[in-house]
N, C-alpha and C. Protein backbone atom coordinates (compact mmCIF):
# COMPACT_ATOMS: atom_id res chain seq x y z
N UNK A 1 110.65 104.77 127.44
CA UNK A 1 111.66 104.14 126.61
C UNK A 1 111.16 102.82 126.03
N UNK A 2 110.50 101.91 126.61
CA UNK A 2 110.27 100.91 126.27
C UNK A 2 108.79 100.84 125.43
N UNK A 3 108.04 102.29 125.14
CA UNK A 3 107.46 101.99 123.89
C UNK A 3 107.98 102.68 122.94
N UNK A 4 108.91 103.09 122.94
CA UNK A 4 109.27 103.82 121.83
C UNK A 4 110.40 102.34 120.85
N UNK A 5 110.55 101.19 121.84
CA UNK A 5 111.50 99.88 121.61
C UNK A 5 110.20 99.50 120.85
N UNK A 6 108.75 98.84 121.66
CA UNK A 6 107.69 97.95 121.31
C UNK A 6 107.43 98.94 119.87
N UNK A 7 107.14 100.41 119.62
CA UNK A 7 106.53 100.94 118.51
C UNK A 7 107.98 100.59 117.13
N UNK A 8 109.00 100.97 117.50
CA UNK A 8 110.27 100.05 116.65
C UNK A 8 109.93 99.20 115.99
N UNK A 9 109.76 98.14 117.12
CA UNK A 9 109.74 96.98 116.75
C UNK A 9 108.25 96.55 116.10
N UNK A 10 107.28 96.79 116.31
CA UNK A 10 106.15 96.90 115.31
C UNK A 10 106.30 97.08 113.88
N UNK A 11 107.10 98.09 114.10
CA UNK A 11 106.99 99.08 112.76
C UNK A 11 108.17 98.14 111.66
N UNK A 12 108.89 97.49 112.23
CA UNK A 12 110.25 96.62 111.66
C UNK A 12 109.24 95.55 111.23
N UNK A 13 108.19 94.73 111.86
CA UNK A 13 107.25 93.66 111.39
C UNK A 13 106.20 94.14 110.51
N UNK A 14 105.76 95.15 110.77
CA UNK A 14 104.65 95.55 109.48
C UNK A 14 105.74 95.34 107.91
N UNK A 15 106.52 95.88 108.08
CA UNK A 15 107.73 96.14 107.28
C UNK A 15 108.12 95.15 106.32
N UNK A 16 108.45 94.13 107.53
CA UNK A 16 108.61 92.51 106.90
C UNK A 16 107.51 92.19 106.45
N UNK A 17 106.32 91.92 107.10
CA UNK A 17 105.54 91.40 106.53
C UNK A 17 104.71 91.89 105.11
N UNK A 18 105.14 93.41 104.88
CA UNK A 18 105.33 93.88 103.41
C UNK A 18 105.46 93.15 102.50
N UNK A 19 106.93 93.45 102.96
CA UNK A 19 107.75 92.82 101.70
C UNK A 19 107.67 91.47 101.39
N UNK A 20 107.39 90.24 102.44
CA UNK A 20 106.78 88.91 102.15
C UNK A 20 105.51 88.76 101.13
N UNK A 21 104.28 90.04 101.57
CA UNK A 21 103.40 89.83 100.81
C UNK A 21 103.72 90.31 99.03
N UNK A 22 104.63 91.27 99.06
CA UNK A 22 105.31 91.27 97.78
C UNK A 22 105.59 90.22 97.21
N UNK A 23 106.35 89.62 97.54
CA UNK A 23 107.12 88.61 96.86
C UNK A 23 106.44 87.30 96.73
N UNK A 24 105.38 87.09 97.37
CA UNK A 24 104.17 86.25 97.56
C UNK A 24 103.31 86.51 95.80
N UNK A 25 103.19 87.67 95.97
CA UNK A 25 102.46 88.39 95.01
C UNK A 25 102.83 88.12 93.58
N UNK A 26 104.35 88.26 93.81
CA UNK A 26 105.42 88.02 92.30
C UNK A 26 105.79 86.62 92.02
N UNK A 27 105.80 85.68 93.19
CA UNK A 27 105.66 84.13 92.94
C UNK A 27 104.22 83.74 92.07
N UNK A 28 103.08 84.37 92.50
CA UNK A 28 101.99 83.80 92.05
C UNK A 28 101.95 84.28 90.81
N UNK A 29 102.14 85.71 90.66
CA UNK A 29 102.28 86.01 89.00
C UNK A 29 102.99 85.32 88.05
N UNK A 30 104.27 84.28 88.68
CA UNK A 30 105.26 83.46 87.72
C UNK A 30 104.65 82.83 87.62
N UNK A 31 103.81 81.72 88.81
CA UNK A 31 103.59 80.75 88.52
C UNK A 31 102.15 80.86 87.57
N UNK A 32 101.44 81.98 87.26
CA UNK A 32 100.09 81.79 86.54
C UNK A 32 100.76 82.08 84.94
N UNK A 33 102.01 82.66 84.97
CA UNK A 33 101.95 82.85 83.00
C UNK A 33 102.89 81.31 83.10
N UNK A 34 103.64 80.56 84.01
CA UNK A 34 104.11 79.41 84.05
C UNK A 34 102.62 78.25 83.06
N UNK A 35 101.75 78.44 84.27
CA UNK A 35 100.48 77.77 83.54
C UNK A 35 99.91 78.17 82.37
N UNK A 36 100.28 78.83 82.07
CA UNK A 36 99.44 79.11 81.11
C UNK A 36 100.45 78.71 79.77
N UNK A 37 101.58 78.83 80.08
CA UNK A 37 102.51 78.49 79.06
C UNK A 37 102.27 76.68 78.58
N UNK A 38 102.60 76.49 79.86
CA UNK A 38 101.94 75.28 79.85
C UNK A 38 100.82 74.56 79.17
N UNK A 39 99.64 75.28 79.64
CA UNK A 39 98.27 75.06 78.74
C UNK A 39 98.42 74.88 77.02
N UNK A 40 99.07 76.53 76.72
CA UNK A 40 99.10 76.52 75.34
C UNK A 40 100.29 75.29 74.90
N UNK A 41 100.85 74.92 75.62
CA UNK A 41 102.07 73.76 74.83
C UNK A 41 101.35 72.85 74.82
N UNK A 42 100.61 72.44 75.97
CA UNK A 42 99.20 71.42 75.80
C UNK A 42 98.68 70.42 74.89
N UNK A 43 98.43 71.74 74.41
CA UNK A 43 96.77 71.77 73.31
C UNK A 43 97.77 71.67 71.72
N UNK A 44 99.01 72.05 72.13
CA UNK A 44 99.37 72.06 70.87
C UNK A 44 100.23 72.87 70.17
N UNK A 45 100.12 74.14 70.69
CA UNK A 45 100.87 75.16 69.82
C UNK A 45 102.39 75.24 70.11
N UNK A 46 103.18 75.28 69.35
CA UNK A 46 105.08 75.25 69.41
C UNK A 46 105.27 76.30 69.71
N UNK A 47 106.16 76.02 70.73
CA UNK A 47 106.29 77.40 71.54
C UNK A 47 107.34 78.15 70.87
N UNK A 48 107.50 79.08 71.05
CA UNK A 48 108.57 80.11 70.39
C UNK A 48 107.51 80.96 69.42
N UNK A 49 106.31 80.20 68.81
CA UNK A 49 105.68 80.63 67.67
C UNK A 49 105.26 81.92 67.77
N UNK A 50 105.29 82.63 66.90
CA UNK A 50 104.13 83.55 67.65
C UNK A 50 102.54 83.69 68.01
N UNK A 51 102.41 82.24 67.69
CA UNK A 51 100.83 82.22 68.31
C UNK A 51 100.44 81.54 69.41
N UNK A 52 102.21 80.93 70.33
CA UNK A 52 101.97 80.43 71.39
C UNK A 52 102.20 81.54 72.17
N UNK A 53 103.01 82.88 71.48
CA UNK A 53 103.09 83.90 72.87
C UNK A 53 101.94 84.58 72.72
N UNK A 54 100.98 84.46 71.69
CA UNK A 54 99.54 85.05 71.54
C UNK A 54 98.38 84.27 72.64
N UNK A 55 98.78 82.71 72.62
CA UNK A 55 97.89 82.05 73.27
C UNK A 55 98.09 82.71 74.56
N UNK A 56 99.33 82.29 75.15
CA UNK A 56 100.00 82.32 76.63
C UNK A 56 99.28 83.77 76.57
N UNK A 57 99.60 85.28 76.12
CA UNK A 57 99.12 86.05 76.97
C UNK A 57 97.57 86.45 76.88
N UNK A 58 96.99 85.85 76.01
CA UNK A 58 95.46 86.15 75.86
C UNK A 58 94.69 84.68 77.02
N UNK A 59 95.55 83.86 77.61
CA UNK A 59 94.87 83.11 78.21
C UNK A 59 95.01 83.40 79.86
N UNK A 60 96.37 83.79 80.25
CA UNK A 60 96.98 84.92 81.16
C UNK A 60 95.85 86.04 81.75
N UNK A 61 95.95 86.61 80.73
CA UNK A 61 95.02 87.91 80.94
C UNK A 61 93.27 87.50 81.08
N UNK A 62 92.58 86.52 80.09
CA UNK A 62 90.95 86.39 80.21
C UNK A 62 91.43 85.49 81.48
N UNK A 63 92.26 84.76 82.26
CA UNK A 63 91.87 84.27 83.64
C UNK A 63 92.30 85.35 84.90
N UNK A 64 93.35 86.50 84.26
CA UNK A 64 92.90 87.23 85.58
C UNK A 64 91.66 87.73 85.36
N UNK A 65 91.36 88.50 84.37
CA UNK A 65 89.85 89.03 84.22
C UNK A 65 89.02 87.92 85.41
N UNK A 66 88.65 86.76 84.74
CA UNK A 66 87.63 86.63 85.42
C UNK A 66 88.14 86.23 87.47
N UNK A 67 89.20 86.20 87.75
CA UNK A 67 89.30 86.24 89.05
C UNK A 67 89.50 87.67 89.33
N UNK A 68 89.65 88.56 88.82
CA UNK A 68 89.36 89.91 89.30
C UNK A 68 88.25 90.41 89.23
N UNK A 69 87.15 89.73 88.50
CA UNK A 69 85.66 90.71 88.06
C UNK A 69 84.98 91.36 89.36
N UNK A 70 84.52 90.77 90.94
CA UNK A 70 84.63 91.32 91.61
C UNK A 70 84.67 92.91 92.20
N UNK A 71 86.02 92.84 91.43
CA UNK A 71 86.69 94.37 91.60
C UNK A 71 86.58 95.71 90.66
N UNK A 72 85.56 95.35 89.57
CA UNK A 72 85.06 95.78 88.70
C UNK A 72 83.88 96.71 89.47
């Protein structure tokens, strides 16, 4: 009886600790198009434009590239 409690209860913490790394995952994704929004208001470009949502996602995307290359 009492591993079938300890295997439970394992299985309830893998579980959690899932879903933490999820949401870990989806914080860091806000906060990198956050920066980057940022960047392009920066340097200059008015946001709403459409060449600040051109900057923001072409600057977004070439910095995951290069922190993902690795995995290439």
């Amino acid at each position: 009886m009492s591993r079938i409690m300890l295997i439970c209860a394992l299985a309830a913490l893998l579980a959690a600790g899932s879903t933490q790394s999820a949401s870990a995952v989806e914080s860091a994704n806000q906060t990198a198009w956050a920066q980057a929004r940022l960047a392009c208001a920066d340097v200059g470009i008015a946001p709403g434009s459409g060449a600040f949502g051109q900057c923001v996602a072409d600057l977004y995307y070439s910095l995951w590239d290069e922190e993902n290359e690795s995995e290439r």
